[in-house]
C-alpha atoms as a PDB file:
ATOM      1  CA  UNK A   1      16.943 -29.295 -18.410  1.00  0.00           C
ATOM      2  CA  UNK A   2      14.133 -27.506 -17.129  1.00  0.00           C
ATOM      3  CA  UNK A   3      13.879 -24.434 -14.570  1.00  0.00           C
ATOM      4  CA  UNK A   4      14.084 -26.120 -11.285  1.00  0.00           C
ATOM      5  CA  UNK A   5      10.807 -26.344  -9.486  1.00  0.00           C
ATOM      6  CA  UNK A   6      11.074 -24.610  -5.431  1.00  0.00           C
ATOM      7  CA  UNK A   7       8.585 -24.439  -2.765  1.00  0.00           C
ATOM      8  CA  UNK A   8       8.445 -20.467  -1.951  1.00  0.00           C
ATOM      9  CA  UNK A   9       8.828 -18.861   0.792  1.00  0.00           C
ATOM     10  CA  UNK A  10       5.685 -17.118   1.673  1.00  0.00           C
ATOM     11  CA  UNK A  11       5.857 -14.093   4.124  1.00  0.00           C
ATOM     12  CA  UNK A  12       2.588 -14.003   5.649  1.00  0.00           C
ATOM     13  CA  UNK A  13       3.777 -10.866   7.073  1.00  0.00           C
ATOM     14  CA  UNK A  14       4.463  -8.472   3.751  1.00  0.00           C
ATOM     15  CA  UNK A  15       1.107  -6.913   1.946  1.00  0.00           C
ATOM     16  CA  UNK A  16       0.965  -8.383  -1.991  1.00  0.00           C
ATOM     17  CA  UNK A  17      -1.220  -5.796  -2.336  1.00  0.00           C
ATOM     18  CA  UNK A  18       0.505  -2.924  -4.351  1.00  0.00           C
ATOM     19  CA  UNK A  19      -2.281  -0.504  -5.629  1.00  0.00           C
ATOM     20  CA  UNK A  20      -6.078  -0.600  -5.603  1.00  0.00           C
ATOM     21  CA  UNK A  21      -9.254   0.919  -6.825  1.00  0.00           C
ATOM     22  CA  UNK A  22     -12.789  -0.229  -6.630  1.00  0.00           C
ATOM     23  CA  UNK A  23     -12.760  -2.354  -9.892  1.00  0.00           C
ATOM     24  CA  UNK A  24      -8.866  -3.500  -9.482  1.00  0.00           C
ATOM     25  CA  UNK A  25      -5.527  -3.973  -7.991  1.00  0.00           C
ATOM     26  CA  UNK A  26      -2.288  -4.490  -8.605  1.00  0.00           C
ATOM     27  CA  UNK A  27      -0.546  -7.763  -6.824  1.00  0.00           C
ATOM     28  CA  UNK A  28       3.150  -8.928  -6.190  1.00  0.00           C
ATOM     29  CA  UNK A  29       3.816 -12.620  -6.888  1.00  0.00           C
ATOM     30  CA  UNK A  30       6.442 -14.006  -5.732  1.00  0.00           C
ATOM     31  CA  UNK A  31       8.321 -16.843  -7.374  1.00  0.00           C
ATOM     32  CA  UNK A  32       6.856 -20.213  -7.300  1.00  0.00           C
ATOM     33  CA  UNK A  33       3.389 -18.515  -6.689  1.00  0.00           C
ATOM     34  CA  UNK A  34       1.087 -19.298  -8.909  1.00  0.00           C
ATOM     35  CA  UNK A  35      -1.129 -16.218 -10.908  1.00  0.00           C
ATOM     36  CA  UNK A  36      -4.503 -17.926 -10.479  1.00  0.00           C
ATOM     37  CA  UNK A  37      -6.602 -19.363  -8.133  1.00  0.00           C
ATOM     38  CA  UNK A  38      -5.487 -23.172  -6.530  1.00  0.00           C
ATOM     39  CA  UNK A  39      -6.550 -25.777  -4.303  1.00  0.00           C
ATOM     40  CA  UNK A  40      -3.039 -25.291  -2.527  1.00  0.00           C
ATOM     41  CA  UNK A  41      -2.272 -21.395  -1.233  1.00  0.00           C
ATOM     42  CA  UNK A  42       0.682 -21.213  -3.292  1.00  0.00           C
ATOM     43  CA  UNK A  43      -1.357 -18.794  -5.537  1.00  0.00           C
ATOM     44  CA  UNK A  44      -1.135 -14.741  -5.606  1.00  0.00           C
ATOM     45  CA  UNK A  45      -5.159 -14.711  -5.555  1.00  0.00           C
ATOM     46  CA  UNK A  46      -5.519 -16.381  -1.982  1.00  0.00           C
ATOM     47  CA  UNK A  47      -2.581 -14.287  -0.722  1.00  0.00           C
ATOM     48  CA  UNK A  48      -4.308 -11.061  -1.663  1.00  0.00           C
ATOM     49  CA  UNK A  49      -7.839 -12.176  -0.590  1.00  0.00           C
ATOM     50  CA  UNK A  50      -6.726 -12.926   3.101  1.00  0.00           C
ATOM     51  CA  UNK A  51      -4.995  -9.332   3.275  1.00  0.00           C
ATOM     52  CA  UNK A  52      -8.785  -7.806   1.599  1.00  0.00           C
ATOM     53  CA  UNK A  53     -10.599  -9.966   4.335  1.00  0.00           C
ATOM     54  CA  UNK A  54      -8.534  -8.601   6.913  1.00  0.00           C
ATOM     55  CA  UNK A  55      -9.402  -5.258   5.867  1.00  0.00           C
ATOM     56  CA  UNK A  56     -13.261  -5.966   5.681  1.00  0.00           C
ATOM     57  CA  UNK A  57     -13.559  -5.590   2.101  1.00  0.00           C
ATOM     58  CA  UNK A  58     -14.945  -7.553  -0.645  1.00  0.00           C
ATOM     59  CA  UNK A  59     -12.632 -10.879  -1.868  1.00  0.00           C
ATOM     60  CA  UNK A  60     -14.191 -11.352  -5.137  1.00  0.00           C
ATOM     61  CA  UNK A  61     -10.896 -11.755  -7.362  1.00  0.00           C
ATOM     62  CA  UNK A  62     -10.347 -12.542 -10.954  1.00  0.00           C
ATOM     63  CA  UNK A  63      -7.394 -13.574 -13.067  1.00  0.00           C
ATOM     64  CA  UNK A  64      -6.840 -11.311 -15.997  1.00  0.00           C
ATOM     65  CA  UNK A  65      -3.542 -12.211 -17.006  1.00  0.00           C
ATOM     66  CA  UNK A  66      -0.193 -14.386 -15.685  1.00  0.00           C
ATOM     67  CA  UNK A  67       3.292 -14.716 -15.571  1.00  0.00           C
ATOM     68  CA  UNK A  68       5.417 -17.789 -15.381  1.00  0.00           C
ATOM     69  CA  UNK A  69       4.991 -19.411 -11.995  1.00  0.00           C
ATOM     70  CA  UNK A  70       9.095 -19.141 -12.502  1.00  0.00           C
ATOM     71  CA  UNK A  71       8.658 -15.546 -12.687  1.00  0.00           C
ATOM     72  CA  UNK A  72       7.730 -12.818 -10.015  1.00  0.00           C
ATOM     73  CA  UNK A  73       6.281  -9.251 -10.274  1.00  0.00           C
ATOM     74  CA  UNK A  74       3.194  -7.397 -10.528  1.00  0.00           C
ATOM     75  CA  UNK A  75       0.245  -7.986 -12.307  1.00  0.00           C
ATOM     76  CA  UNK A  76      -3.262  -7.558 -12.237  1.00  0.00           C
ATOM     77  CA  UNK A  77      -6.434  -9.022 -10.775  1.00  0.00           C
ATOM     78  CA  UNK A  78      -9.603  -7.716 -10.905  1.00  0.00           C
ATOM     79  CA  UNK A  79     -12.445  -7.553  -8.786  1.00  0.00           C
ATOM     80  CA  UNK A  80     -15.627  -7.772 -10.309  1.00  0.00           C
ATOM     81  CA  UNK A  81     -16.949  -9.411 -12.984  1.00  0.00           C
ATOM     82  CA  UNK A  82     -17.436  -6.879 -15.334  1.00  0.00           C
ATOM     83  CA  UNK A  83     -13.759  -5.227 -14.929  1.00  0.00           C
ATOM     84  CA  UNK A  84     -12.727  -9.081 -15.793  1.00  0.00           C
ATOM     85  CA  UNK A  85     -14.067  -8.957 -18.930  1.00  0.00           C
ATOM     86  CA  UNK A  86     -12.991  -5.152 -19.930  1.00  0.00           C
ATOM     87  CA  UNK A  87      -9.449  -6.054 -18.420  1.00  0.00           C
ATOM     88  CA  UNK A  88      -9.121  -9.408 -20.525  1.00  0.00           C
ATOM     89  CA  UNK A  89      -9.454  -7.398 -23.841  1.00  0.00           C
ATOM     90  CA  UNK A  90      -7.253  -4.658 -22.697  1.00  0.00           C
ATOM     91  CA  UNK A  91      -4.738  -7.672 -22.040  1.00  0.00           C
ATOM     92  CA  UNK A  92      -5.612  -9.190 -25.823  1.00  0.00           C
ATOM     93  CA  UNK A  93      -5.238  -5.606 -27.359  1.00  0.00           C
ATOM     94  CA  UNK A  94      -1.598  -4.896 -25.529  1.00  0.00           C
ATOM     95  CA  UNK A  95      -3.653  -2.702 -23.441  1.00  0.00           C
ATOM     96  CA  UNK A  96      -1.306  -2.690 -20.448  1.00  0.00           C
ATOM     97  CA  UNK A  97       1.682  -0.435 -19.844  1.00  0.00           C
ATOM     98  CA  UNK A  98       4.317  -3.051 -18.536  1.00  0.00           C
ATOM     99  CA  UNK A  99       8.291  -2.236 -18.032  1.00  0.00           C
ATOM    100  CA  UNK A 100      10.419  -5.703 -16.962  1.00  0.00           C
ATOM    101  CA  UNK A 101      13.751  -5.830 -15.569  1.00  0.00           C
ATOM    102  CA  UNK A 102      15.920  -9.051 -17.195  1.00  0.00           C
ATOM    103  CA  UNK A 103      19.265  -9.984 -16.132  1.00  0.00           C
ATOM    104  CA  UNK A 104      20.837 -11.734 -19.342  1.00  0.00           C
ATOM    105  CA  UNK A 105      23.758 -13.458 -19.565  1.00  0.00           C
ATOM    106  CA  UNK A 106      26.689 -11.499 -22.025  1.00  0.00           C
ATOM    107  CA  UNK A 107      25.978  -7.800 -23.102  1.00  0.00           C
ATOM    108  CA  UNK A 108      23.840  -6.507 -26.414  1.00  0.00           C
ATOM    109  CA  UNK A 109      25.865  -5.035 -29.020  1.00  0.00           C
ATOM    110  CA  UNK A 110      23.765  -1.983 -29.042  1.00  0.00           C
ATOM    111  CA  UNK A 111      22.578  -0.108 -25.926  1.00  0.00           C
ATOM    112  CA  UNK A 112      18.826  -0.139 -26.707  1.00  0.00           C
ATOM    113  CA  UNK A 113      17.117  -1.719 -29.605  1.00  0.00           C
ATOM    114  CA  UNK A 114      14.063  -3.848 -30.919  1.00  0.00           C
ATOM    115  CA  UNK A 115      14.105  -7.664 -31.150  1.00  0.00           C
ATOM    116  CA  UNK A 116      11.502  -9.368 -33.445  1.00  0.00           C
ATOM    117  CA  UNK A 117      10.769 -13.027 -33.835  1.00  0.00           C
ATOM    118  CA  UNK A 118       7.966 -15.315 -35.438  1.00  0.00           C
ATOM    119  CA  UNK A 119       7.500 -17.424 -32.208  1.00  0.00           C
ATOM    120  CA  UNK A 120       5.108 -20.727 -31.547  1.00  0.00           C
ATOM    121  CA  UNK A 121       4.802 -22.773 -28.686  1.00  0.00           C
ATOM    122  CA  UNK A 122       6.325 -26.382 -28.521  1.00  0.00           C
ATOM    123  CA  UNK A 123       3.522 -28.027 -26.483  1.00  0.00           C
ATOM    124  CA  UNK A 124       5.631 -31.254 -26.027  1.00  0.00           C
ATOM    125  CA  UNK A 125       8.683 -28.699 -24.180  1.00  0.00           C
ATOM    126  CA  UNK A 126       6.494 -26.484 -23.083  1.00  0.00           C
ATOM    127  CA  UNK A 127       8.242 -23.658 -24.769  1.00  0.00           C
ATOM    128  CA  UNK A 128       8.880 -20.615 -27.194  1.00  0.00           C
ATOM    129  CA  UNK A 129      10.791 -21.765 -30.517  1.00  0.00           C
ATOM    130  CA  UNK A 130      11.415 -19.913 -33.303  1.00  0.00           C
ATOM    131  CA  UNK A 131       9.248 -20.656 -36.076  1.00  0.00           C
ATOM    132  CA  UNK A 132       8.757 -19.355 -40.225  1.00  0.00           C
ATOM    133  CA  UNK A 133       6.525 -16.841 -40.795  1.00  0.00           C
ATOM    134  CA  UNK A 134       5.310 -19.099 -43.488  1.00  0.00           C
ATOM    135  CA  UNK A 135       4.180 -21.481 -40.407  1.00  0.00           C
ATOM    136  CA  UNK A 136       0.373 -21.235 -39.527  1.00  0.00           C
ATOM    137  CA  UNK A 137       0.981 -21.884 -36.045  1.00  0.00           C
ATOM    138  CA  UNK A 138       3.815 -18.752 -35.852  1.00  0.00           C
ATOM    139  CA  UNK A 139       3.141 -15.352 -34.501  1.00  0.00           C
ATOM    140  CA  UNK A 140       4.915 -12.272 -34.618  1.00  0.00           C
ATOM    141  CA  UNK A 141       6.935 -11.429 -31.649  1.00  0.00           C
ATOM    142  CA  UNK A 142       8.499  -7.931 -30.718  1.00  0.00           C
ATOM    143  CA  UNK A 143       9.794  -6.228 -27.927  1.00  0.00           C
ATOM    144  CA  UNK A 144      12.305  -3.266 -27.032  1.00  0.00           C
ATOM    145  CA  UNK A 145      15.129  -3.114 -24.745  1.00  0.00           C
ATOM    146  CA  UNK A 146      17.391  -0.856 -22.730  1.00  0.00           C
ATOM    147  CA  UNK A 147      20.759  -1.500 -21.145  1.00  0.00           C
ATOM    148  CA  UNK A 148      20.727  -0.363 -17.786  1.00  0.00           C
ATOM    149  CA  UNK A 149      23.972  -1.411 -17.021  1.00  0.00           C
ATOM    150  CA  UNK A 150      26.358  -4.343 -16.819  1.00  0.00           C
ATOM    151  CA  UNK A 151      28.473  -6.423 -14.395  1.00  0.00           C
ATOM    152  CA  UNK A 152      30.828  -9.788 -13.645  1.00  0.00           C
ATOM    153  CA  UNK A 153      28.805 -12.590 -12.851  1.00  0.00           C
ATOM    154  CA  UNK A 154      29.506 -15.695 -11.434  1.00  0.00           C
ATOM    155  CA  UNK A 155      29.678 -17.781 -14.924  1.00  0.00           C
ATOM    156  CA  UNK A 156      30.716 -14.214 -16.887  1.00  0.00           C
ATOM    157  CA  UNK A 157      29.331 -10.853 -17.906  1.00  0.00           C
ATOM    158  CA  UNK A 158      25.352 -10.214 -16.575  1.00  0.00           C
ATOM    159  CA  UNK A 159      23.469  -7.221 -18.497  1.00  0.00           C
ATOM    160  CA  UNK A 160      20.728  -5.819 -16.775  1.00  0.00           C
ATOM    161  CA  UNK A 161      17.999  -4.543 -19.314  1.00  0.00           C
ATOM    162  CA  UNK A 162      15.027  -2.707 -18.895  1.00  0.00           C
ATOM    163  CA  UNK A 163      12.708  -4.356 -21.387  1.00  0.00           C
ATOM    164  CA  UNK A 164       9.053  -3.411 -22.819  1.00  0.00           C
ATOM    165  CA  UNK A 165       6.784  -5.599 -25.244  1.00  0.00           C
ATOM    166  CA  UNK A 166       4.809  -4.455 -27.986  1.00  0.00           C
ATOM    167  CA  UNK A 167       3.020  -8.370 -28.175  1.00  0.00           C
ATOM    168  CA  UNK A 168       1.798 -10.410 -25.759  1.00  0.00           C
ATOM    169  CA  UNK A 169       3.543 -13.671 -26.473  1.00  0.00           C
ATOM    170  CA  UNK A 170       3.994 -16.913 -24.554  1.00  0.00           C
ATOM    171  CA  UNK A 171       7.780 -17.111 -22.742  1.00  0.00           C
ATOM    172  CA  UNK A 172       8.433 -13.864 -25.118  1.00  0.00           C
ATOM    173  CA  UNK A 173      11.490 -12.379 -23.239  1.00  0.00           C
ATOM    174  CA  UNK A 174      12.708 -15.750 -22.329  1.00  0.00           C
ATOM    175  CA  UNK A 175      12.595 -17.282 -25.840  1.00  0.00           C
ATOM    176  CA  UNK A 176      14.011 -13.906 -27.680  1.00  0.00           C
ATOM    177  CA  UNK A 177      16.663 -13.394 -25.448  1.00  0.00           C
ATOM    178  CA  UNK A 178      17.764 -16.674 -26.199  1.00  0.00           C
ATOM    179  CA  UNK A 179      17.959 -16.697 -29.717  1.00  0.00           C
ATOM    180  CA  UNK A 180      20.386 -13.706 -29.196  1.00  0.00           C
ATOM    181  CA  UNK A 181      22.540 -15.968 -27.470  1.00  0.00           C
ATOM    182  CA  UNK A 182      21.633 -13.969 -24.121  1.00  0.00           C
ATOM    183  CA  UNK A 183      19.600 -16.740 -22.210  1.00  0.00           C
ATOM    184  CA  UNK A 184      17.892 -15.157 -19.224  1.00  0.00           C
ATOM    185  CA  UNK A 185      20.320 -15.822 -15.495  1.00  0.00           C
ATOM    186  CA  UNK A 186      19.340 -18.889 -14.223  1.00  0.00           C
ATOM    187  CA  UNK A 187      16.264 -19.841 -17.361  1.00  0.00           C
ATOM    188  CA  UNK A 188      18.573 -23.419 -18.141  1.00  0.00           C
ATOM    189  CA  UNK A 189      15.094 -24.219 -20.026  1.00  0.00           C
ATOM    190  CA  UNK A 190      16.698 -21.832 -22.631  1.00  0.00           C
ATOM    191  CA  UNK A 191      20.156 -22.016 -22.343  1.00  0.00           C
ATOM    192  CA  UNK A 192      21.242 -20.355 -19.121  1.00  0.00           C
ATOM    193  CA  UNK A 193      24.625 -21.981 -17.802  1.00  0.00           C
ATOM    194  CA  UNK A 194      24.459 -20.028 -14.513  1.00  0.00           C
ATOM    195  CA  UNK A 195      23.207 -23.019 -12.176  1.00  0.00           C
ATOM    196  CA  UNK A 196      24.017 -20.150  -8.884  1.00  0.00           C
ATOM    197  CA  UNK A 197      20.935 -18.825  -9.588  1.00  0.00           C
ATOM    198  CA  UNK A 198      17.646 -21.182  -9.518  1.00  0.00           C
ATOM    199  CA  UNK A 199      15.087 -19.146 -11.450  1.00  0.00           C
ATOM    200  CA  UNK A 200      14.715 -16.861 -14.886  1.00  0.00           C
ATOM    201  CA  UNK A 201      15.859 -13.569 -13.634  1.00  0.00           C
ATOM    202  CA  UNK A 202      12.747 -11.916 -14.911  1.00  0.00           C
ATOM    203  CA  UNK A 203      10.761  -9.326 -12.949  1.00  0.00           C
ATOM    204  CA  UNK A 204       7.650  -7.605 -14.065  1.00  0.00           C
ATOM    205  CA  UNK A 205       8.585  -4.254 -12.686  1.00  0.00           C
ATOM    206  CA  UNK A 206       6.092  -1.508 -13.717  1.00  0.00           C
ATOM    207  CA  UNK A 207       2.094  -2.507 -14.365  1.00  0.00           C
ATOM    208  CA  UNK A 208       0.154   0.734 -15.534  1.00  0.00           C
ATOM    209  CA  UNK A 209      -3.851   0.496 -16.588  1.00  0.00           C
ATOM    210  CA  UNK A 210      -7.184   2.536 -16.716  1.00  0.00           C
ATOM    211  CA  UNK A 211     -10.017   1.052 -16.025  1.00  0.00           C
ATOM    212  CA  UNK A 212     -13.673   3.349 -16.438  1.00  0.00           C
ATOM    213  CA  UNK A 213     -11.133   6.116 -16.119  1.00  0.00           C
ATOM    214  CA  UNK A 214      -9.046   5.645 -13.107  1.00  0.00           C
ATOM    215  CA  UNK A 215      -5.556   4.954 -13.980  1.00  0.00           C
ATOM    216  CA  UNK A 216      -3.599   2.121 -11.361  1.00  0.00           C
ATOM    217  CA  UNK A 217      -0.036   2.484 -11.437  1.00  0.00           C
ATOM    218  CA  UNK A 218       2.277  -0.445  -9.610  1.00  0.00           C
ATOM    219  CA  UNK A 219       6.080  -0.789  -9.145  1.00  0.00           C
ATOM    220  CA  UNK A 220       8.177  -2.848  -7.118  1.00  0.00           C
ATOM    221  CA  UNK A 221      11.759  -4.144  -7.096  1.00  0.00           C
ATOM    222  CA  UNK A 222      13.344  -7.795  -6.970  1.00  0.00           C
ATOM    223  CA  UNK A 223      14.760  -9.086  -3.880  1.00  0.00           C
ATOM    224  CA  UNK A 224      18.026  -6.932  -4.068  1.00  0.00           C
ATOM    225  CA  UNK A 225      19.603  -9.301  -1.432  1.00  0.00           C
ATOM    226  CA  UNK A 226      19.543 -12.320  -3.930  1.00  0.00           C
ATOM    227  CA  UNK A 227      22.212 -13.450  -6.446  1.00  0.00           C
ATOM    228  CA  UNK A 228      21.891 -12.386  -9.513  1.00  0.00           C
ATOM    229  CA  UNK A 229      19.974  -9.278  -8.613  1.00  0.00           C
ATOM    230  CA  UNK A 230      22.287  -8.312  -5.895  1.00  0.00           C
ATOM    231  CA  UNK A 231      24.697  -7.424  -8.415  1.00  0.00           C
ATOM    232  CA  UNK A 232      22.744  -4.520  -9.471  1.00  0.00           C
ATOM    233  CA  UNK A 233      21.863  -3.432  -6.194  1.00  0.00           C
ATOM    234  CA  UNK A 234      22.871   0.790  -6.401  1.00  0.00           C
ATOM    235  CA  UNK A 235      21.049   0.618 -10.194  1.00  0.00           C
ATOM    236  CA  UNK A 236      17.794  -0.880  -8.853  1.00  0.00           C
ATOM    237  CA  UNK A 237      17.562   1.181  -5.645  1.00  0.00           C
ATOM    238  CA  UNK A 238      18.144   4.195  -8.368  1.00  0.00           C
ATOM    239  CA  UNK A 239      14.591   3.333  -9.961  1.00  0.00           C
ATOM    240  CA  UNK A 240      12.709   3.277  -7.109  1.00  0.00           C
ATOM    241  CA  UNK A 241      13.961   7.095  -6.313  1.00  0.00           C
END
């Protein structure tokens, strides 16, 4: 069974808007927003253009990179056509400093550590399966993690990790996580038998990039008021101190 698809909630009222420059910004998308532009205003690029019109300034926006409609957090969108291109092969060379917070179901053995995986996507399942590295359709798939800290969640132990990636790799942290055996809260595409919480508990949490030398630097937290992130409440406030 696949993630189950929700409406969001839109709050017309909250900026998405996290950090700007002339060339870029940095955006918040919610869940069930999608990263790129729509016919529909579900998407995080006609959210962020209605808050630049209001301000007078230009609403030329480009997609540079996504996350999983499933999944919210920051990312980035540029705004001219040239800072498109030099962001896209900043994005293809690993070229952005990202930190995500993952709420996994059981606990790592080890405190921090690296994960690596050959990975290809299953087109039919629209998902990350382990493949050989023998397979021409596999790539190499690494990332680090950090135990932040752990608690009792409503179908067992929750861990909530601090993770970085060193690839770029469709459903990555979903699809390694789950062949550890520690599915993502609420991701029942791979494995997750918390059905309490309706989405991946995945959050892109830190964005950092330079662009013609100006560095942008984003963070923001998950809704701390929400099962399974209220569980970690006191840890999460912590990083935003």
């Amino acid at each position: 069974m696949g993630c189950r698809n929700r409406q969001p909630t839109i709050d017309y009222s909250m900026s998405y808007t996290v950090a700007k420059c002339r060339e870029a910004l940095i955006a918040y998308k919610p869940v069930g927003v999608l990263s790129e532009h729509s016919e529909d205003e579900n998407n995080i690029v006609s959210l962020v253009c209605k808050e630049l019109s209001a301000l007078g300034e230009p609403t030329e926006l480009y997609t540079v990179h996504r996350l999983d409609r499933a999944v919210s957090g920051l990312l980035v969108l540029a705004r001219t056509k040239s800072a498109a291109q030099k962001l896209s092969r900043l994005v293809s060379e690993e070229g952005f400093g990202k930190e995500y917070l993952a709420l996994v179901e059981g606990e790592p053995k080890e405190k921090e550590g690296e994960v690596f995986n050959y990975l290809k996507k299953d087109k039919l399942r629209s998902m990350a399966v382990s493949a050989l590295a023998s397979d021409a359709t596999a790539k190499e798939a690494r990332l680090s993690y950090r135990v932040i800290a752990t608690a009792e969640g409503k179908k067992g132990r929750v861990s909530l990790l601090s993770v970085t990636l060193d690839t770029g790799r469709f459903h990555q942290i979903r699809a390694q996580m789950s062949l550890r055996g520690m599915p993502l809260v609420g991701d029942s595409k791979y494995g997750s038998t918390d059905r309490f919480a309706r989405t991946p508990s995945l959050f892109c949490h830190r964005l950092e990039v330079e662009i013609n030398g100006t560095r942008l630097v984003g963070s923001a937290l998950p809704p701390l008021d929400k099962y399974p992130w209220v569980l970690f409440a006191e840890e999460l406030t912590a990083l935003a101190d």
